[in-house]
C-alpha atoms as a PDB file:
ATOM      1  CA  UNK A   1     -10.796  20.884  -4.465  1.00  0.00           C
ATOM      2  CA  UNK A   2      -9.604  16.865  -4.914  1.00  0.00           C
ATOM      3  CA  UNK A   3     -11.148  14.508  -3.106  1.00  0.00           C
ATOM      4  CA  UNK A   4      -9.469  12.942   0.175  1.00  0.00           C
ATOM      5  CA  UNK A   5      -9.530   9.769   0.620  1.00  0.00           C
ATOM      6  CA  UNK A   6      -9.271   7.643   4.046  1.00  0.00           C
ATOM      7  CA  UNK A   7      -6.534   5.496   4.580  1.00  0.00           C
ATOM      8  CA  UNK A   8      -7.454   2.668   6.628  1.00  0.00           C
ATOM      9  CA  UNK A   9      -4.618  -0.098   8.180  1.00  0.00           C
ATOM     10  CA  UNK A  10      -5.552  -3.866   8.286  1.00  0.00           C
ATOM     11  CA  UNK A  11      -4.198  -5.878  11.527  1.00  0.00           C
ATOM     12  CA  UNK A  12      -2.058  -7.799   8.776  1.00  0.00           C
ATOM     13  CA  UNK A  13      -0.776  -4.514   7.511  1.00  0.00           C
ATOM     14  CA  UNK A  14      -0.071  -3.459  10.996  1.00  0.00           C
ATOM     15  CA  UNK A  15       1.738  -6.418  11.930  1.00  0.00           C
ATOM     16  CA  UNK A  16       3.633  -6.099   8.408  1.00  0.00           C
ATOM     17  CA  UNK A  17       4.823  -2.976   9.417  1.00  0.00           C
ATOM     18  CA  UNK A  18       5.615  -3.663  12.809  1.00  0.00           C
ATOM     19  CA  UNK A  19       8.220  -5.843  11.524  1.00  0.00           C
ATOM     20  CA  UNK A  20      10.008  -3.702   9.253  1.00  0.00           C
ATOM     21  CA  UNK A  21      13.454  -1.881  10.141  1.00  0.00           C
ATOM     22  CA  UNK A  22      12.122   1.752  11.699  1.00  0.00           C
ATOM     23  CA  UNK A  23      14.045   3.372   8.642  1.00  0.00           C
ATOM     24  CA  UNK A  24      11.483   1.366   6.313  1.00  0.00           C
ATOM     25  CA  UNK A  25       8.698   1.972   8.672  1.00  0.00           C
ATOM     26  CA  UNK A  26       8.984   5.695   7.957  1.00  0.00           C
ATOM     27  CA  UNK A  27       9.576   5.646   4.494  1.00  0.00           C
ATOM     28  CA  UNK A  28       6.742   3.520   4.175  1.00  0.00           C
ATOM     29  CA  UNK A  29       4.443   5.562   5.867  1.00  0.00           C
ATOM     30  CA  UNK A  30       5.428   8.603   4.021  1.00  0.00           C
ATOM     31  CA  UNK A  31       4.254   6.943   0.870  1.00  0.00           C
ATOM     32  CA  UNK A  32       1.621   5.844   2.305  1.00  0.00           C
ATOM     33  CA  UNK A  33       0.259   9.024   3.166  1.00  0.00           C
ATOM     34  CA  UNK A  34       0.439  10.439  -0.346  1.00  0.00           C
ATOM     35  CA  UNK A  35      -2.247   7.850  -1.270  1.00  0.00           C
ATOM     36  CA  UNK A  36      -5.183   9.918   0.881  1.00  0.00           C
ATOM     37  CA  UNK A  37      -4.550  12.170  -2.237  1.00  0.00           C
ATOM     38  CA  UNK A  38      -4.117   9.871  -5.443  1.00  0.00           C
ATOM     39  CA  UNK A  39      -4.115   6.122  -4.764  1.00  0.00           C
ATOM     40  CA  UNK A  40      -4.213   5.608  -8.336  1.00  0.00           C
ATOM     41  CA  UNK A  41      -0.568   7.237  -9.146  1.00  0.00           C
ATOM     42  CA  UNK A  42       1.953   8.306  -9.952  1.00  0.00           C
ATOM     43  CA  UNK A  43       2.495   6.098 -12.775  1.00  0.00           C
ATOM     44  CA  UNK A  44       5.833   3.308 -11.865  1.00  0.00           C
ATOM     45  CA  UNK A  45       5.071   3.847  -7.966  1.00  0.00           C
ATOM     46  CA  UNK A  46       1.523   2.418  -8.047  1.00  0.00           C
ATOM     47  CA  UNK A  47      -0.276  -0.401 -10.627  1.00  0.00           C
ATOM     48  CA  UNK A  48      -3.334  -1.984 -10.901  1.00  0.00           C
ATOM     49  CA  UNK A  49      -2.528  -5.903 -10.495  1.00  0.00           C
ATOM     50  CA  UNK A  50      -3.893  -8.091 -12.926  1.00  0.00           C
ATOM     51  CA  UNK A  51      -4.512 -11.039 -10.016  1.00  0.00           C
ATOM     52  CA  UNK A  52      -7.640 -11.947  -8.116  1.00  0.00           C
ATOM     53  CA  UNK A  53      -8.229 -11.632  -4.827  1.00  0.00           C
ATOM     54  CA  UNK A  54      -7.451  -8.818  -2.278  1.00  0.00           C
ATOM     55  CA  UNK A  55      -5.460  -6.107  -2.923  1.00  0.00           C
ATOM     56  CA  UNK A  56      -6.123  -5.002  -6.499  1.00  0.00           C
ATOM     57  CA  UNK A  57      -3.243  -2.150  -6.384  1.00  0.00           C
ATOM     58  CA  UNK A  58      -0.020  -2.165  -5.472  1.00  0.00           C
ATOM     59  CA  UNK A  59       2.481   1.025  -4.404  1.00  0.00           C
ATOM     60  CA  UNK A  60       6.614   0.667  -4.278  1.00  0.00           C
ATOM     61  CA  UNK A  61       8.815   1.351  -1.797  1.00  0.00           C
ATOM     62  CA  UNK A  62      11.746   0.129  -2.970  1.00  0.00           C
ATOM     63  CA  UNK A  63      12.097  -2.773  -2.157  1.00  0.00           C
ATOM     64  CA  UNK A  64       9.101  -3.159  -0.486  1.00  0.00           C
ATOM     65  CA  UNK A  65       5.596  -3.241  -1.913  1.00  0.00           C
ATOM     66  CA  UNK A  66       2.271  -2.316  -0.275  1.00  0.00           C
ATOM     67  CA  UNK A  67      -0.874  -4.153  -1.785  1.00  0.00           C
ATOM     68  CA  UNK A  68      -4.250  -2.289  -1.368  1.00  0.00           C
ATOM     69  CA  UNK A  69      -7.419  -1.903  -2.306  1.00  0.00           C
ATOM     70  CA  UNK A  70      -9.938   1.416  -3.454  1.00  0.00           C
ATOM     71  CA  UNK A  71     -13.400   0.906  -2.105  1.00  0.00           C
ATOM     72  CA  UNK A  72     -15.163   4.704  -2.705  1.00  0.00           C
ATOM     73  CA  UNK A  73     -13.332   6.830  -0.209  1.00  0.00           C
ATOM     74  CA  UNK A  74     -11.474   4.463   1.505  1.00  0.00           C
ATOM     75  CA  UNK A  75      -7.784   3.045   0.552  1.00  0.00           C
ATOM     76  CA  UNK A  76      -7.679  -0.812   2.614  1.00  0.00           C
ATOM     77  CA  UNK A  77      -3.908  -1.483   3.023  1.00  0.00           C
ATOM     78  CA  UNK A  78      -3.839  -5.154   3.401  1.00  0.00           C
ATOM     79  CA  UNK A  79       0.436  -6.082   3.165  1.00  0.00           C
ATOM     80  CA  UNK A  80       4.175  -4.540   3.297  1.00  0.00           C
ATOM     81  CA  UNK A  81       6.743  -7.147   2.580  1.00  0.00           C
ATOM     82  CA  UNK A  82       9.769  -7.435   0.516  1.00  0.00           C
ATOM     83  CA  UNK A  83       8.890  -7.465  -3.031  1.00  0.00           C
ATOM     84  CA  UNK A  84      10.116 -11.254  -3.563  1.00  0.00           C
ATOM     85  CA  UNK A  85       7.401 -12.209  -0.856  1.00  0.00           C
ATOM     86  CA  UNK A  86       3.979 -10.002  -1.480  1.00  0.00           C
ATOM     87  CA  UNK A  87       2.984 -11.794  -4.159  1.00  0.00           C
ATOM     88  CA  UNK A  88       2.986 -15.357  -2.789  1.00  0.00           C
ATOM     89  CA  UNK A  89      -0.814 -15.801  -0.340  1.00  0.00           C
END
């Protein structure tokens, strides 16, 4: 059996979210969810950023991005924003 891993929501990431139009919000969280499964694929949804800092990973939803990190069991989701805005913090 795979392991599971816990998906756990930032305020930031909240607040991200919050903002989003509701069909975003869903589509978002749908993706999301798959990452209690694999947060390290499928390959072209989800890459392992080359910058420092916090989060290390990244998952599309077009055209939004989610950055996170892996820490053992856990998956931190730190930001949702437009992909010509996530990068820049």
């Amino acid at each position: 059996m795979p392991a599971r891993f816990s998906v756990l929501l930032t305020p930031s990431f909240r607040r991200d979210l919050e903002r989003l139009p509701t069909g975003i919000q869903s589509r978002v969280l749908r993706a999301v969810s798959r990452l209690e499964h694999n947060p390290f694929g499928p390959p072209g949804r989800v890459k392992m950023l080359k910058a420092k800092g916090v989060g290390q990973w990244r998952l599309e939803v077009w055209p939004y991005r989610v950055r996170y990190d892996v820490s053992g069991c856990d998956v931190v989701l730190y930001r949702v924003r437009h992909r010509s805005e996530i990068y820049r913090d």
